[in-house]
N, C-alpha and C. Protein backbone atom coordinates (compact mmCIF):
# COMPACT_ATOMS: atom_id res chain seq x y z
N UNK A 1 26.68 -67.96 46.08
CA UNK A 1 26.11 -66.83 46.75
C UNK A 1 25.98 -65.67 45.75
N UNK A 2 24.62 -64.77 45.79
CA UNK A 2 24.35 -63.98 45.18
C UNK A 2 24.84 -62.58 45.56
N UNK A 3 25.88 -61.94 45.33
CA UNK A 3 26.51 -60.49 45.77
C UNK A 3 26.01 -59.42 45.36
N UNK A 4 25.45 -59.44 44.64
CA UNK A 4 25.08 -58.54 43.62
C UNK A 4 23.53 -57.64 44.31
N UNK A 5 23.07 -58.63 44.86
CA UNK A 5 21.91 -57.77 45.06
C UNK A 5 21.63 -57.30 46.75
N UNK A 6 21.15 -56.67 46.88
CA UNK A 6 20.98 -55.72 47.81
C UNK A 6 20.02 -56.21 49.44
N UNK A 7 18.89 -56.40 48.46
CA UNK A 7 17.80 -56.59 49.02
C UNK A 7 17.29 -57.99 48.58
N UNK A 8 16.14 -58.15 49.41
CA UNK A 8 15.73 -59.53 49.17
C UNK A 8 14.57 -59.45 47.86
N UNK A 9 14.42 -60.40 47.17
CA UNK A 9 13.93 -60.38 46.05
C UNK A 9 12.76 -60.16 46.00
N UNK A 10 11.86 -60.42 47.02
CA UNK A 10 10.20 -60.17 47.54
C UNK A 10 10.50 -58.79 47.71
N UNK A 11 11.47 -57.92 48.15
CA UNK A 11 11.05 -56.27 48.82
C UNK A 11 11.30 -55.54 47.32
N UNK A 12 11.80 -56.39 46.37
CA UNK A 12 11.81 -54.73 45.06
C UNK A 12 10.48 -54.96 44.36
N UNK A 13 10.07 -56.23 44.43
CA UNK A 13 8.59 -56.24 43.56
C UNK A 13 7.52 -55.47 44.52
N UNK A 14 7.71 -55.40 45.64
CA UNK A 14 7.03 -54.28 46.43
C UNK A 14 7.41 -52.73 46.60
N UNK A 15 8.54 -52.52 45.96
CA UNK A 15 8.63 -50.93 45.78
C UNK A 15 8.53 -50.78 44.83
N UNK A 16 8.27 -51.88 43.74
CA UNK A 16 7.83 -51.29 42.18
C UNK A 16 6.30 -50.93 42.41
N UNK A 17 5.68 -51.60 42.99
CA UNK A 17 4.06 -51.44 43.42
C UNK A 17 3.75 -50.19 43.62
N UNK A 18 4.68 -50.06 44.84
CA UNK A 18 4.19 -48.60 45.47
C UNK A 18 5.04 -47.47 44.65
N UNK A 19 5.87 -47.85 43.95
CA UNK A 19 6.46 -46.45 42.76
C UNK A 19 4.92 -46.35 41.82
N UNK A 20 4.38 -47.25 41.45
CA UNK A 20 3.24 -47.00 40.68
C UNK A 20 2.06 -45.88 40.93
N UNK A 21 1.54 -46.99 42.47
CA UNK A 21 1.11 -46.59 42.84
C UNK A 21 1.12 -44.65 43.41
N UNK A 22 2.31 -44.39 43.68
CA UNK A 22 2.84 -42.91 44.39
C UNK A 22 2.87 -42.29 42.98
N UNK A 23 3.18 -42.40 41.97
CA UNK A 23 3.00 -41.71 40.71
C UNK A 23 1.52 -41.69 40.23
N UNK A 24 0.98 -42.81 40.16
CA UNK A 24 -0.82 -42.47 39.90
C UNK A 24 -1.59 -41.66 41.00
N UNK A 25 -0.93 -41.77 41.71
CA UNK A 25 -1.68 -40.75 43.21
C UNK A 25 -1.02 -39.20 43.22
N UNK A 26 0.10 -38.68 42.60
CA UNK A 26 0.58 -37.82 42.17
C UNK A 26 -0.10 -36.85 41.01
N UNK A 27 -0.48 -37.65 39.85
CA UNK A 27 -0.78 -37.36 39.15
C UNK A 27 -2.47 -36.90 39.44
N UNK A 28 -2.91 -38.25 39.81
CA UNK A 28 -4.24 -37.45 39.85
C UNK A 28 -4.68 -35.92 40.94
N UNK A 29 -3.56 -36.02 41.86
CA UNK A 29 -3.88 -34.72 42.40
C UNK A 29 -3.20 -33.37 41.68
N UNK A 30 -2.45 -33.39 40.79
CA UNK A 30 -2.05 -32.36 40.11
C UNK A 30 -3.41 -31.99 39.16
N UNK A 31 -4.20 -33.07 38.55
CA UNK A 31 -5.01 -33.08 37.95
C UNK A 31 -6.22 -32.22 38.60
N UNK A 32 -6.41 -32.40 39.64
CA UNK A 32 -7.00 -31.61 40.57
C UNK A 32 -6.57 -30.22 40.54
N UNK A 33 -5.96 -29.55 40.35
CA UNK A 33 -5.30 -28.34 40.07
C UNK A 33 -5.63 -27.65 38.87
N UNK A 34 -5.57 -28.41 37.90
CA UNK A 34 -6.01 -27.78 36.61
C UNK A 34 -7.56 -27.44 36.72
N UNK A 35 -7.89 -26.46 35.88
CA UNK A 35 -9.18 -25.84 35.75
C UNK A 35 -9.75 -26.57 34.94
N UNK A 36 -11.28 -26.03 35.92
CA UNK A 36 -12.82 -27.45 35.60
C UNK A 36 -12.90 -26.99 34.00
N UNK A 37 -12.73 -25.74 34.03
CA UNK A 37 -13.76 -24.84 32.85
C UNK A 37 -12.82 -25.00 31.52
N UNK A 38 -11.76 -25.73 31.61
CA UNK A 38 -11.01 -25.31 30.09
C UNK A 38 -11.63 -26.15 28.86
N UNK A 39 -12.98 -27.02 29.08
CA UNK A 39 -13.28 -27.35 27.41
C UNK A 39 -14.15 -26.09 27.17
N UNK A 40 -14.76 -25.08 28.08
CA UNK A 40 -15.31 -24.24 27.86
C UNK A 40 -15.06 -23.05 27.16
N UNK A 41 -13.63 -22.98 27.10
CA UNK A 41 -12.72 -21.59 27.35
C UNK A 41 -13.19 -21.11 25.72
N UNK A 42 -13.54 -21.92 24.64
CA UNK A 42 -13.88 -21.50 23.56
C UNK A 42 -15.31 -20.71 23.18
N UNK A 43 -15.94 -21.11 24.42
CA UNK A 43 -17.26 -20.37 24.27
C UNK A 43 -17.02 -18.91 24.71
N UNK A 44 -16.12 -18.73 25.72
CA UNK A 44 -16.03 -17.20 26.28
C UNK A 44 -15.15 -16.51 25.46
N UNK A 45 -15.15 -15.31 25.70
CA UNK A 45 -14.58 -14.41 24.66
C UNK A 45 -13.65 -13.18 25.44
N UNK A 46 -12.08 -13.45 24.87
CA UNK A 46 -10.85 -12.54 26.24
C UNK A 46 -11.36 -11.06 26.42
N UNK A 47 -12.64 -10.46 25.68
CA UNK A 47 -12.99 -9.42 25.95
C UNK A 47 -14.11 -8.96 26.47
N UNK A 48 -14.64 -10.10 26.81
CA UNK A 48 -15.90 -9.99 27.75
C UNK A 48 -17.26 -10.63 26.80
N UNK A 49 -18.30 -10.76 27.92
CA UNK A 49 -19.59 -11.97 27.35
C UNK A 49 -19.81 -10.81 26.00
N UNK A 50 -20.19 -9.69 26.18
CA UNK A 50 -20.78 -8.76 25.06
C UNK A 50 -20.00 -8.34 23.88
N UNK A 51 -18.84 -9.11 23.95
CA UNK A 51 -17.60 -8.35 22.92
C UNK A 51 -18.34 -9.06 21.22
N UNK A 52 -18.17 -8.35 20.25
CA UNK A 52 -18.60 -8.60 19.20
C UNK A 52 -17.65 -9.49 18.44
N UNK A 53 -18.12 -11.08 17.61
CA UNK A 53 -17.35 -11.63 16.91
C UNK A 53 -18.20 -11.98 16.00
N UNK A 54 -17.42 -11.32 14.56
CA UNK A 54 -17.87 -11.64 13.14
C UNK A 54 -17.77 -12.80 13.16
N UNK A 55 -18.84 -13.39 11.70
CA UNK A 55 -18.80 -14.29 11.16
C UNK A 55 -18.48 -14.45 9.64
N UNK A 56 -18.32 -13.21 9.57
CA UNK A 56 -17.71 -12.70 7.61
C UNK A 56 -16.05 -13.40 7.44
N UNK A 57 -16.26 -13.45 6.61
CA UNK A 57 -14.41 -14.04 6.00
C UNK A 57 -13.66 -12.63 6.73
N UNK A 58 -12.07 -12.74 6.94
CA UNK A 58 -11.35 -11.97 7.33
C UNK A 58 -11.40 -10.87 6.07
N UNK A 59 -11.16 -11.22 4.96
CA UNK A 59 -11.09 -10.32 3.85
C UNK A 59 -12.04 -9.10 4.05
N UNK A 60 -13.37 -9.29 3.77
CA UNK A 60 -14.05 -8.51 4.12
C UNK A 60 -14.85 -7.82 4.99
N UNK A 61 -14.14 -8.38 6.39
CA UNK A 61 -14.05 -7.34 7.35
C UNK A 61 -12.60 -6.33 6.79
N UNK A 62 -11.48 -6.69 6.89
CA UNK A 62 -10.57 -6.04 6.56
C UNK A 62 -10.97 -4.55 5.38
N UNK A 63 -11.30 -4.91 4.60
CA UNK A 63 -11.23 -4.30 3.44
C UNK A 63 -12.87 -2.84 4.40
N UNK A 64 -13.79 -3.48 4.92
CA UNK A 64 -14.78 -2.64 5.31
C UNK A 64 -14.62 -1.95 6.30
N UNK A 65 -13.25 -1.99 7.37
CA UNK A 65 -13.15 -1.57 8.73
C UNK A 65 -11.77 -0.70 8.25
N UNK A 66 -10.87 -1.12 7.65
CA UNK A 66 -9.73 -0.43 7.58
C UNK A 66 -10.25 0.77 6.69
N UNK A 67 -9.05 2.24 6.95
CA UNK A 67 -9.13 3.08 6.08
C UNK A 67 -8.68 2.93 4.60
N UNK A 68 -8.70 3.46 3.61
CA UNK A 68 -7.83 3.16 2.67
C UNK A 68 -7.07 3.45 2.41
N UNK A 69 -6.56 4.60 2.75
CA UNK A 69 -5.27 5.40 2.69
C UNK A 69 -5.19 6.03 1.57
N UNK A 70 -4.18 6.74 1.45
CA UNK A 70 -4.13 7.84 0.60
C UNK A 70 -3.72 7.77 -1.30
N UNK A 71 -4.15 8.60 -1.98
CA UNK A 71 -3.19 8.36 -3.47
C UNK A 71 -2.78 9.81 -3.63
N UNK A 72 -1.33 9.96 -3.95
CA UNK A 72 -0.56 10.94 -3.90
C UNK A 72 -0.42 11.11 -5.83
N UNK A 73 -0.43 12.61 -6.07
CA UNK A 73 -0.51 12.91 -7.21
C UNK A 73 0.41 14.23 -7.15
N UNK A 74 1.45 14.03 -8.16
CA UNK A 74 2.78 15.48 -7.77
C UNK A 74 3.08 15.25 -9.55
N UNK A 75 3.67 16.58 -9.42
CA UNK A 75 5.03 17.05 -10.46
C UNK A 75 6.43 16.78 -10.40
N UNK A 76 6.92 15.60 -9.73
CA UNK A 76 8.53 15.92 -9.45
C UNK A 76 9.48 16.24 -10.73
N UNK A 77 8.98 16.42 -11.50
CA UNK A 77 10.16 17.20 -12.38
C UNK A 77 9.78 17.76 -14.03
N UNK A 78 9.87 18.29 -14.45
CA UNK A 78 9.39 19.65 -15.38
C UNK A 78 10.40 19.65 -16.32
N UNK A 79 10.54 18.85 -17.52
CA UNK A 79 11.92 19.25 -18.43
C UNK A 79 11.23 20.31 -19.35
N UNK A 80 12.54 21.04 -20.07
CA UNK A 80 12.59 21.61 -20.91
C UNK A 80 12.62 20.92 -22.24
N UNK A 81 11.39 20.63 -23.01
CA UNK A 81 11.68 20.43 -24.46
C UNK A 81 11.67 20.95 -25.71
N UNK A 82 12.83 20.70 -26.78
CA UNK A 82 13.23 21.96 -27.93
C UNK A 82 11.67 21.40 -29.14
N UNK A 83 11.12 21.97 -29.54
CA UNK A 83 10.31 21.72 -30.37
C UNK A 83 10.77 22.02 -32.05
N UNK A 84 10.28 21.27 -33.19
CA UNK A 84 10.84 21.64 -34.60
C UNK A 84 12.23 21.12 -34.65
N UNK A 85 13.00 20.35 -33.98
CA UNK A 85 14.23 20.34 -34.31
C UNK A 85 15.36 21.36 -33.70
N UNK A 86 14.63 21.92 -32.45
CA UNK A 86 15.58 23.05 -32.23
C UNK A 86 15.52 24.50 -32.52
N UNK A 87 14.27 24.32 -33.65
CA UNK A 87 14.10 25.73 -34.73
C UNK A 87 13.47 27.07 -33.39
N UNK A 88 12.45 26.11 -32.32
CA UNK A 88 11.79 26.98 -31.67
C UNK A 88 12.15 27.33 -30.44
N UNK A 89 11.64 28.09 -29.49
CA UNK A 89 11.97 28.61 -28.51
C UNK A 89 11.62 26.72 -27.48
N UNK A 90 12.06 26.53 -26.64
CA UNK A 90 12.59 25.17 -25.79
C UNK A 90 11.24 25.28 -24.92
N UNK A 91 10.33 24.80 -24.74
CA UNK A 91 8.51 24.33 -23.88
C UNK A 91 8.95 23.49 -23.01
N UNK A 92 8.26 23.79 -21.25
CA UNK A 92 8.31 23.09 -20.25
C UNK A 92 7.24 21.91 -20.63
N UNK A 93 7.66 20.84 -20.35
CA UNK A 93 6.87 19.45 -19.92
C UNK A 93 7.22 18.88 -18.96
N UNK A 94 5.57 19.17 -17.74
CA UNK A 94 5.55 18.30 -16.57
C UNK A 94 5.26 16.76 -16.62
N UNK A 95 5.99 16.10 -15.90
CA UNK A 95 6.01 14.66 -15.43
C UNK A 95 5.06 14.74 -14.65
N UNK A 96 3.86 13.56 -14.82
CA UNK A 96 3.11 13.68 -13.27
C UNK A 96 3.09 12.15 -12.85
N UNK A 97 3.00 12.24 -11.40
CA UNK A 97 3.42 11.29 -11.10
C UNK A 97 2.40 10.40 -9.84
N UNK A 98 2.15 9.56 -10.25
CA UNK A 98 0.63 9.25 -9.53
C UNK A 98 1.42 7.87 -8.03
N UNK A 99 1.36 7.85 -6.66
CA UNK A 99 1.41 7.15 -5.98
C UNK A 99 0.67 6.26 -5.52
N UNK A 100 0.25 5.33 -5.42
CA UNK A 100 -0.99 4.75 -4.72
C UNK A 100 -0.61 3.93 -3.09
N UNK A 101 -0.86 4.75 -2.31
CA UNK A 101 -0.44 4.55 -0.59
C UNK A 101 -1.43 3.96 -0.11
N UNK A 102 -2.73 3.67 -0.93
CA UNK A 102 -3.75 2.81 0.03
C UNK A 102 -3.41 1.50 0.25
N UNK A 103 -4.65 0.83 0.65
CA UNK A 103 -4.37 -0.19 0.89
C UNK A 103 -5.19 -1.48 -0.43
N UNK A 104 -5.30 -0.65 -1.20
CA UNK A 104 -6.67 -1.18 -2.34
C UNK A 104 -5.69 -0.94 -3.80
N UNK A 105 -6.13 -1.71 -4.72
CA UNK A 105 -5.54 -1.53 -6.04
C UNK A 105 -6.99 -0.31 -6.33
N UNK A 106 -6.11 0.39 -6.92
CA UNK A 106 -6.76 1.56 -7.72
C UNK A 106 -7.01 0.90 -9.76
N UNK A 107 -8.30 0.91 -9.52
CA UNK A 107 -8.35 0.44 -10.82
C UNK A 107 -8.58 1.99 -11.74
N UNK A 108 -9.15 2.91 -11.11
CA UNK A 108 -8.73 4.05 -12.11
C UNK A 108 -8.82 4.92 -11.99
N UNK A 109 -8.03 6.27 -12.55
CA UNK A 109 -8.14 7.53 -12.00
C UNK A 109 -7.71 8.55 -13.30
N UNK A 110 -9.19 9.49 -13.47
CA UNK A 110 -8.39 10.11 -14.32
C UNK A 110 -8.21 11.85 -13.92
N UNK A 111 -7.33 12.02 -14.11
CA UNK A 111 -7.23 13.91 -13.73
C UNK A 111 -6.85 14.89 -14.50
N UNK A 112 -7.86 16.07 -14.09
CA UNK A 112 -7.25 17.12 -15.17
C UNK A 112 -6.31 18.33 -14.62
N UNK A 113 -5.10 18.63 -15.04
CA UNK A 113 -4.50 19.70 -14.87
C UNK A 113 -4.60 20.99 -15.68
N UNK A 114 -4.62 21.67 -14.88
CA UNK A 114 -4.20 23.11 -15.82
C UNK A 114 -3.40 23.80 -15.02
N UNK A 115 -2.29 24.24 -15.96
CA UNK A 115 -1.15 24.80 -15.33
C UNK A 115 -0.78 26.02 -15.45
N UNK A 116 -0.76 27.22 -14.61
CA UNK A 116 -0.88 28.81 -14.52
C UNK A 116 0.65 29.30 -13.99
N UNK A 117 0.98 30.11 -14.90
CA UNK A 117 2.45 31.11 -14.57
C UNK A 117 1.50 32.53 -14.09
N UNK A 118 2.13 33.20 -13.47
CA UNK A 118 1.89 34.07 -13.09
C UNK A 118 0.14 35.18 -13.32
N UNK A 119 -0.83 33.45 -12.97
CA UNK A 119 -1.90 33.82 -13.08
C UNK A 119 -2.95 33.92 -14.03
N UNK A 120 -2.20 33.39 -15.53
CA UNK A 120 -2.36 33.13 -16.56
C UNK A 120 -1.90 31.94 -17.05
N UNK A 121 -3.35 31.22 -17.57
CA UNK A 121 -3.01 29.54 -18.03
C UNK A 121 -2.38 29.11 -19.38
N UNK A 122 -1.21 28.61 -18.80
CA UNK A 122 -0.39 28.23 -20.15
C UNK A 122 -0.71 26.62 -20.32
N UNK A 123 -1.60 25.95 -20.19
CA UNK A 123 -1.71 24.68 -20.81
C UNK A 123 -2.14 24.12 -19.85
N UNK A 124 -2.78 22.97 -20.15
CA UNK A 124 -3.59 21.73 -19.75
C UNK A 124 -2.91 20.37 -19.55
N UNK A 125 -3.30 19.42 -18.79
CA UNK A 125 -3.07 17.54 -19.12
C UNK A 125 -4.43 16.76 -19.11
N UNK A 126 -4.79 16.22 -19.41
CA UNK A 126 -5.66 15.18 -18.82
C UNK A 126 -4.89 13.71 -19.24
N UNK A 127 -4.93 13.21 -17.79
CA UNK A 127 -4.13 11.81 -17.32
C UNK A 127 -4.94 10.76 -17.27
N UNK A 128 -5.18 9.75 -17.52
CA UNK A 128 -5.39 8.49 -17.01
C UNK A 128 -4.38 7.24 -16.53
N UNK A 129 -4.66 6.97 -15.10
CA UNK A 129 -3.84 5.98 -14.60
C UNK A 129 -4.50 5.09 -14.74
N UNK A 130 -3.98 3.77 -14.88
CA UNK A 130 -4.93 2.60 -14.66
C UNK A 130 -4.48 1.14 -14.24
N UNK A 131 -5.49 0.46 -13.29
CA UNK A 131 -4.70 -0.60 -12.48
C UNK A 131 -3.49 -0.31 -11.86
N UNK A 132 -3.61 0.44 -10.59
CA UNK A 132 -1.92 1.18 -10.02
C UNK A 132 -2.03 0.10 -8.61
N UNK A 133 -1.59 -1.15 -8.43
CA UNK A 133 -1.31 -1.50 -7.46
C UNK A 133 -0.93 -1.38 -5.91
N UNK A 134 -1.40 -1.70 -5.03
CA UNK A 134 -1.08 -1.14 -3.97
C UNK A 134 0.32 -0.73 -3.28
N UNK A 135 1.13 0.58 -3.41
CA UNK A 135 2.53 0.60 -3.09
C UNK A 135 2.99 1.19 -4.30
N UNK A 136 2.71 1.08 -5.43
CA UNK A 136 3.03 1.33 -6.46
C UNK A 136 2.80 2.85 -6.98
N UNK A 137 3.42 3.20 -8.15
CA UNK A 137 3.66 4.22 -8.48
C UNK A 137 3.58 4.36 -10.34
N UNK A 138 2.78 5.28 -10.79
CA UNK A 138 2.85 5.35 -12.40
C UNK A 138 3.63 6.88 -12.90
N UNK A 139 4.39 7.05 -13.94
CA UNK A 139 4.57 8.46 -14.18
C UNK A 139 4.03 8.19 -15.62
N UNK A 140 3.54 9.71 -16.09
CA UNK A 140 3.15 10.43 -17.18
C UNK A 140 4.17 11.01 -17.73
N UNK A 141 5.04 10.24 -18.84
CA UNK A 141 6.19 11.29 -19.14
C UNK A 141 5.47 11.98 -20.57
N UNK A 142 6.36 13.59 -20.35
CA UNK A 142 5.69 13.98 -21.53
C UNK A 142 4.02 14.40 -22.17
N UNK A 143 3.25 14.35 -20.97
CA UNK A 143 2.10 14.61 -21.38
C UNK A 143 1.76 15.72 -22.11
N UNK A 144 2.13 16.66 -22.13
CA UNK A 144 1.81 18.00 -23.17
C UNK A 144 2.86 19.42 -22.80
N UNK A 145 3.07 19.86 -23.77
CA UNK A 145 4.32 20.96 -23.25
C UNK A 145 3.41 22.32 -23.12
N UNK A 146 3.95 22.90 -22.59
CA UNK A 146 3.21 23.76 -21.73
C UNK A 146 3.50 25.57 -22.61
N UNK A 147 2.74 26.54 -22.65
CA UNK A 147 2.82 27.71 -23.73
C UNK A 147 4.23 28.64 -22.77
N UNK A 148 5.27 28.21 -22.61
CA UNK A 148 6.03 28.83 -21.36
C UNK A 148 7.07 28.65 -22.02
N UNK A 149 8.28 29.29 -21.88
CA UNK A 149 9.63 29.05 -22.67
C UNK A 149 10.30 28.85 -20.53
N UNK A 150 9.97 28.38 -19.52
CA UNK A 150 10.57 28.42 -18.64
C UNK A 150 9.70 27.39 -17.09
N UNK A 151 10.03 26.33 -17.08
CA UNK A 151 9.24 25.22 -16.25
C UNK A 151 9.14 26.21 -14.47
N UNK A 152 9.72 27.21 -14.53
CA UNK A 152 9.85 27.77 -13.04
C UNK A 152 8.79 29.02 -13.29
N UNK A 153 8.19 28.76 -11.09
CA UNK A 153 7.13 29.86 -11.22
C UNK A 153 5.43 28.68 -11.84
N UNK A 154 5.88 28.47 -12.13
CA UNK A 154 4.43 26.93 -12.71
C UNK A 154 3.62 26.38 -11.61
N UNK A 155 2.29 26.99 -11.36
CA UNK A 155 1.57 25.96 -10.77
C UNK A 155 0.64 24.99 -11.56
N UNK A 156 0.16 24.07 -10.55
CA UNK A 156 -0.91 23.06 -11.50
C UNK A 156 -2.04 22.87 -10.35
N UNK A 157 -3.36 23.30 -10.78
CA UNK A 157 -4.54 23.13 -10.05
C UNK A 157 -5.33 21.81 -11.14
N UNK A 158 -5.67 20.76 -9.99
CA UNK A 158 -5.98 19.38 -10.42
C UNK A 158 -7.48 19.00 -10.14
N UNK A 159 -8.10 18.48 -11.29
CA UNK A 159 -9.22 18.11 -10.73
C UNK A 159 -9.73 16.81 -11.17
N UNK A 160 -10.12 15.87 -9.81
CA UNK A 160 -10.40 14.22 -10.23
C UNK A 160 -11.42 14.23 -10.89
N UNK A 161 -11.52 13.74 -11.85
CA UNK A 161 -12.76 13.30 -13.36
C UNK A 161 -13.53 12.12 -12.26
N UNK A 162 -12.37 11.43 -12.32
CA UNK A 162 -12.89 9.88 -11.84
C UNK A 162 -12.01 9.05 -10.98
N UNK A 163 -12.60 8.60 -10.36
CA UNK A 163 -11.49 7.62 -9.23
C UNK A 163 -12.38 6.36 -9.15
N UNK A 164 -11.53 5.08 -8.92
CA UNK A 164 -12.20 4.25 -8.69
C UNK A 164 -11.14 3.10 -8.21
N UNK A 165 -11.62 1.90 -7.16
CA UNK A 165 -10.67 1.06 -6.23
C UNK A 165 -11.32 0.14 -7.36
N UNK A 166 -10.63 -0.99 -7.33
CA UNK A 166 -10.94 -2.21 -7.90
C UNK A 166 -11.85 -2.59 -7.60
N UNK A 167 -12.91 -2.18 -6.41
CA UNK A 167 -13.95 -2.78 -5.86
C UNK A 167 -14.82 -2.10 -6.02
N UNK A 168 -15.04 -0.75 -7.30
CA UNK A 168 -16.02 -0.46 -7.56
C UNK A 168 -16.27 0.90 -6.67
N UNK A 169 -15.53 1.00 -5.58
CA UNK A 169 -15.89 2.00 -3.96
C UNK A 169 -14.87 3.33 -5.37
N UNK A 170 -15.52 4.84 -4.69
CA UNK A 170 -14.96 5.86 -5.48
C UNK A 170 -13.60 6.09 -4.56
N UNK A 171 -12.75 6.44 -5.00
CA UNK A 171 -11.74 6.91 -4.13
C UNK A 171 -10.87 8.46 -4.63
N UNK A 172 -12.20 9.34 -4.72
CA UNK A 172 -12.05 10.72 -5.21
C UNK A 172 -11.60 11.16 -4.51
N UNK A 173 -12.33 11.33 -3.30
CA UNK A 173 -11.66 12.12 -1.97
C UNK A 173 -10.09 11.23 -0.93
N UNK A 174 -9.66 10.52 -1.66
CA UNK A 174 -8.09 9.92 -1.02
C UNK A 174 -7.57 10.54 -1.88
N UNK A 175 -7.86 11.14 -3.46
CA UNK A 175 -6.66 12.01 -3.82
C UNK A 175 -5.66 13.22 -2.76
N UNK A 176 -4.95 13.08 -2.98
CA UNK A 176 -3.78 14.06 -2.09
C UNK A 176 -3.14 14.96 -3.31
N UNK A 177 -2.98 15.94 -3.80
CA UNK A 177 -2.24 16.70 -4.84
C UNK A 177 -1.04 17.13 -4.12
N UNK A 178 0.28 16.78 -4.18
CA UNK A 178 1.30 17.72 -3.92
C UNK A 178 1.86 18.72 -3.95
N UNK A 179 2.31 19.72 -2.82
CA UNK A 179 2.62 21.53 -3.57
C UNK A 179 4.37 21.16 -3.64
N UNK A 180 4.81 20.51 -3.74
CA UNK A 180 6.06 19.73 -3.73
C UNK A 180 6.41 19.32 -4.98
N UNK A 181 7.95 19.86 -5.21
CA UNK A 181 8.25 19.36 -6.68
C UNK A 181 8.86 20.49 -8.04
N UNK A 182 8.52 19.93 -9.02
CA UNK A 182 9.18 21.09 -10.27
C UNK A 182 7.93 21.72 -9.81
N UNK A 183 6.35 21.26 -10.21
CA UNK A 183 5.36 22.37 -10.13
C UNK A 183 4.42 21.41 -9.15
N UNK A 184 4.03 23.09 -8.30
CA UNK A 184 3.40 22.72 -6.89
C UNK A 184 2.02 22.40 -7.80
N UNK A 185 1.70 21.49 -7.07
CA UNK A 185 -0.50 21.06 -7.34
C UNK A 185 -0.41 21.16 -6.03
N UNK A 186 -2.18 22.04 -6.46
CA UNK A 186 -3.46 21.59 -5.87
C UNK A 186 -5.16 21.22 -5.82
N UNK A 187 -5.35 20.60 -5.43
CA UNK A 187 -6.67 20.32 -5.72
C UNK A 187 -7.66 21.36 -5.71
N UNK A 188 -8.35 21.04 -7.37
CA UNK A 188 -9.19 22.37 -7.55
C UNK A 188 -10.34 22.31 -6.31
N UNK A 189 -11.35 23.87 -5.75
CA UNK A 189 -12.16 23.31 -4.82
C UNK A 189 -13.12 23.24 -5.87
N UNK A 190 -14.14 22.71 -5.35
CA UNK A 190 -15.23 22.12 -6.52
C UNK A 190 -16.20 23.31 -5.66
N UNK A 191 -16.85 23.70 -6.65
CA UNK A 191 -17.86 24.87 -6.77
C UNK A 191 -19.38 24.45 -6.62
């Protein structure tokens, strides 16, 4: 005698049938549920039929839609240097210090300073930066000492020669001059 089993051997090959069966009849009505339209969903657009989609590489949308952001140009610090060995009275020399905050490599920029004590110009720079990476930062140490026995009281009025992004675009007007620092700049107005 067989103990083990339950049922008669004809009734489980008939609830395997209908387990099939109740799962394919399951399924296809869930299937029914899902939406007609989803091989479509690539033709429509999540912002409506009229929404605009390029066909340009990402790059150059990016580079033509974004701003470029700014290039920061300052004095942070003004040493005193002894000239002759000591023999002479000690000349301010400004550091200048070029930022590049855009979003573009700056392939070049050149600027001129002239630097005024009390309204009277004690000396000049002309700078060239070149290839300043995006984020990055160049200093000018030492560019020219200045006719002043005293780096305080020093302004510097700046004017861009030339600017240029790696891409050829001018980027004169993203200069920013700083009034911040050993000696305040600002950008000369152009006449």
């Amino acid at each position: 005698m067989n103990n083990k089993r339950i049922l008669p051997p004809g009734v489980g090959r008939n609830v395997k049938r209908a387990g099939w069966s109740l799962l394919l009849m399951t399924l296809a009505a869930l299937a029914g549920l899902l939406p007609v339209h989803a091989a479509a969903q690539d033709a429509a657009h999540h912002l409506g039929a009229g929404a605009f989609v390029s066909d340009q590489p990402l790059q150059e949308l990016l580079k033509k839609r974004r701003p470029k952001g700014l290039i920061y140009l300052a004095v942070p610090q003004a040493v005193m240097v002894a000239n002759d060995g000591g023999n002479r009275k000690p000349t301010c020399s400004p550091q200048i210090q070029l930022t590049n905050s855009s979003n573009q490599t700056l392939e070049e920029l050149v600027v001129g300073i002239r630097y005024k004590k009390a309204g009277k110009i004690v000396g000049s720079t002309l700078s060239r930066f070149y290839l300043i990476k995006t984020g990055k930062q160049d200093v000018h140490f030492f560019p020219s000492v200045l006719d002043t026995t005293s780096c305080e009281e020093t302004t510097g009025e700046a004017e861009v020669i030339q600017c240029l992004y790696d891409t050829g675009e001018s980027c004169a007007q993203d200069v920013r001059a700083l009034e911040y620092g050993a000696v305040p700049l600002k950008i000369q107005d152009k006449k």
